[in-house]
C-alpha atoms as a PDB file:
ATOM      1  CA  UNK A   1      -9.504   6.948  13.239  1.00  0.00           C
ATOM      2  CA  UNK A   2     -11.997   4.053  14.438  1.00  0.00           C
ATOM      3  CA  UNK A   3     -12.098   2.593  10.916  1.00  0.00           C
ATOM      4  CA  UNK A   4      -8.360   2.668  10.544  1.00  0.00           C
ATOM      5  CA  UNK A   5      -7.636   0.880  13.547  1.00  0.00           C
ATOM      6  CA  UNK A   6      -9.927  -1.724  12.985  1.00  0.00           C
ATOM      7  CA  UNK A   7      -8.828  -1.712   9.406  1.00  0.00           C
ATOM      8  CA  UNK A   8      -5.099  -2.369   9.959  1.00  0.00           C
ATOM      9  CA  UNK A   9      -6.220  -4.854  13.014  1.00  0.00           C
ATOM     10  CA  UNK A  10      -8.224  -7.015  10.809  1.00  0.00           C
ATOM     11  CA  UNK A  11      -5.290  -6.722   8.035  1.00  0.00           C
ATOM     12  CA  UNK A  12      -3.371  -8.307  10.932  1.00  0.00           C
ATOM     13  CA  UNK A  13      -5.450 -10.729  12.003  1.00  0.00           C
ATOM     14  CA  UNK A  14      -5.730 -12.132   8.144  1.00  0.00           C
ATOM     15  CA  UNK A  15      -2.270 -12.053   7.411  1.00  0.00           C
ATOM     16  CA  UNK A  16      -1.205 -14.525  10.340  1.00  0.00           C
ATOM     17  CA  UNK A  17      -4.355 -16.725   8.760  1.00  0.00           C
ATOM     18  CA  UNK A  18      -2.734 -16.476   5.470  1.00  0.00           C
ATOM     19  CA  UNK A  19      -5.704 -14.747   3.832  1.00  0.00           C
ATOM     20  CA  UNK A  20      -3.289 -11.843   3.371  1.00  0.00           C
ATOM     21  CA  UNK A  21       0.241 -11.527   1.897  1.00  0.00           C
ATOM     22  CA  UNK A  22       2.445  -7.851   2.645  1.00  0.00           C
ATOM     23  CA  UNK A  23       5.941  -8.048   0.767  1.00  0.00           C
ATOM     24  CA  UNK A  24       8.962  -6.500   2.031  1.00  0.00           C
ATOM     25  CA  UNK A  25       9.179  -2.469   0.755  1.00  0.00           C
ATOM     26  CA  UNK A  26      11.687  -2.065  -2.705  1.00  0.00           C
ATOM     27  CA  UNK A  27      13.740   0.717  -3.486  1.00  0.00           C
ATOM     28  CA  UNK A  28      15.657   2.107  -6.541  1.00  0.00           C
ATOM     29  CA  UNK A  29      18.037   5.141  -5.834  1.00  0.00           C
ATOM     30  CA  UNK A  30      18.476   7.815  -8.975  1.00  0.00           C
ATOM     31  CA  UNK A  31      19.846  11.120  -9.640  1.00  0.00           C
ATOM     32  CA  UNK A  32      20.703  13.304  -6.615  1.00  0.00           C
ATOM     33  CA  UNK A  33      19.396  11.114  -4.087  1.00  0.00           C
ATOM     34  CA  UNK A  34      15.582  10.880  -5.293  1.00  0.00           C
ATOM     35  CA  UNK A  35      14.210   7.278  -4.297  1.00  0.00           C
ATOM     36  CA  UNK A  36      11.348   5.342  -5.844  1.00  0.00           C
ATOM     37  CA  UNK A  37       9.889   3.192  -3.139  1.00  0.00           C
ATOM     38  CA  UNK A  38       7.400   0.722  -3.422  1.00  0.00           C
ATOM     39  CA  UNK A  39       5.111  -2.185  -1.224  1.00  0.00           C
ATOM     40  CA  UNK A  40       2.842  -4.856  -2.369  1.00  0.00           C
ATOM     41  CA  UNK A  41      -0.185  -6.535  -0.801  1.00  0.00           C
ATOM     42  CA  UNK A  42      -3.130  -9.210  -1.401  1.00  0.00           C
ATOM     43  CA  UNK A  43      -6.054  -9.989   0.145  1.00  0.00           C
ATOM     44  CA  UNK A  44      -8.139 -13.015  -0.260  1.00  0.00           C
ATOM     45  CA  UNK A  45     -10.505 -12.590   2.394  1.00  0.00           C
ATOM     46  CA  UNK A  46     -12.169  -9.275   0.099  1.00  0.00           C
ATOM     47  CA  UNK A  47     -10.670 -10.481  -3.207  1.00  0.00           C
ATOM     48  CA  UNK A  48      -8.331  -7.352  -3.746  1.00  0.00           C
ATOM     49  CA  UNK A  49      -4.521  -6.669  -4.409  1.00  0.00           C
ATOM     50  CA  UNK A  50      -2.413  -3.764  -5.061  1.00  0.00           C
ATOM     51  CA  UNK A  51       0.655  -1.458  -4.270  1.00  0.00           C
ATOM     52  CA  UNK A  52       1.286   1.890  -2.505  1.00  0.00           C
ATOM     53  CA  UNK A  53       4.736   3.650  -5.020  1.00  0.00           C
ATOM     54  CA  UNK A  54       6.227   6.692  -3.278  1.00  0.00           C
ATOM     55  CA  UNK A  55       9.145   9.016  -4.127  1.00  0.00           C
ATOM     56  CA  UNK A  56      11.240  10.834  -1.669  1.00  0.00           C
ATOM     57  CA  UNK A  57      12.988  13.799  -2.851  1.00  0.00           C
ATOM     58  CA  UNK A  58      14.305  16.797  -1.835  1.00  0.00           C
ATOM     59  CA  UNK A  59      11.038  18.567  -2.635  1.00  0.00           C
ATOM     60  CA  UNK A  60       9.613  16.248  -0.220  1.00  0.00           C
ATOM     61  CA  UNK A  61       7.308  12.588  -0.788  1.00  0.00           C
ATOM     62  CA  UNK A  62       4.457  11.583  -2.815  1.00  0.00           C
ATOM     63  CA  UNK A  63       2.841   8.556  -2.586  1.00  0.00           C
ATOM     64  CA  UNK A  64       0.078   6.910  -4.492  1.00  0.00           C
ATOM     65  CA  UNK A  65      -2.094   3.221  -4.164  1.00  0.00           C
ATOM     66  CA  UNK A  66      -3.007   1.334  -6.853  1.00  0.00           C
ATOM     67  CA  UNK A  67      -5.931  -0.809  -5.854  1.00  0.00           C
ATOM     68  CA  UNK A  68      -7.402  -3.809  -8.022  1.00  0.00           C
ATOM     69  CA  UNK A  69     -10.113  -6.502  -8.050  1.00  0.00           C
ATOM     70  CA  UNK A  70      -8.275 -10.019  -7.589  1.00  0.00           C
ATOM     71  CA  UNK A  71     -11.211 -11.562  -9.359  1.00  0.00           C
ATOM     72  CA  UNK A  72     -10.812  -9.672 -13.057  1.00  0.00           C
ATOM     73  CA  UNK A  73      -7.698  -7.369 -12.453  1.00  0.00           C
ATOM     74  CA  UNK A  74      -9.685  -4.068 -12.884  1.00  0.00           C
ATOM     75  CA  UNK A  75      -8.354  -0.863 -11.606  1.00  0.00           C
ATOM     76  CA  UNK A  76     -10.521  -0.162  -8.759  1.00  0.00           C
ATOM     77  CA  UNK A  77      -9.238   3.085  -7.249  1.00  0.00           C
ATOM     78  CA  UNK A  78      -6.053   5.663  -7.460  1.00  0.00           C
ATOM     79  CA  UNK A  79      -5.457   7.069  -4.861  1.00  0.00           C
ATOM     80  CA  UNK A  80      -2.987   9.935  -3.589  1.00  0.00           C
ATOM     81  CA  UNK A  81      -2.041   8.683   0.209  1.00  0.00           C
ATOM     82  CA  UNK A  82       0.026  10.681   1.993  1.00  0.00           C
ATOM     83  CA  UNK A  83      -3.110  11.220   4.610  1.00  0.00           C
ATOM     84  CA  UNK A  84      -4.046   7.537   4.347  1.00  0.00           C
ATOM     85  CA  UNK A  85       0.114   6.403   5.542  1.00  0.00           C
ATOM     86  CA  UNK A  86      -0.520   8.994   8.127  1.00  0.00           C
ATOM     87  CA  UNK A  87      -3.613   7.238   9.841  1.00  0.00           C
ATOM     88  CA  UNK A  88      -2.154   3.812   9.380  1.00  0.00           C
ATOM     89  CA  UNK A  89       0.982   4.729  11.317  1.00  0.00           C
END
């Protein structure tokens, strides 16, 4: 819980320096309600960028982070994050 907290604070702490960018979440409705939801983020200061896509259904939500190298665009890591939304928050 240590490392998340200082995670998130130093996330923080970069943004308002402008080494880090977080868009605004995005959202397309479909069928009976299901929602595709997604967020975007950079970060200079450990040359990395990527996006957490969720659903939320009636079944219930899955989420998943993309996570990439700014400096060649390689996949880094895939990863399934309903735990990891959980510490953050």
């Amino acid at each position: 819980m240590e490392d998340a907290i200082s995670t998130v604070e130093e996330a923080l702490k970069q943004q308002a320096l402008g080494s880090a960018v977080n868009r605004p979440r995005a959202s397309v409705i479909a069928g009976r309600g299901a929602g595709l939801y997604n967020m975007q983020a950079a970060c200079s200061y450990i040359d990395v960028f990527g996006f957490k896509a969720y659903t939320a259904a009636s079944e219930g939500y899955r989420f998943l982070v993309y996570l990439y190298s700014a400096d060649t665009g390689e996949l880094l890591s895939v990863l399934q994050s309903g735990r990891l939304g959980q510490l953050r928050t």
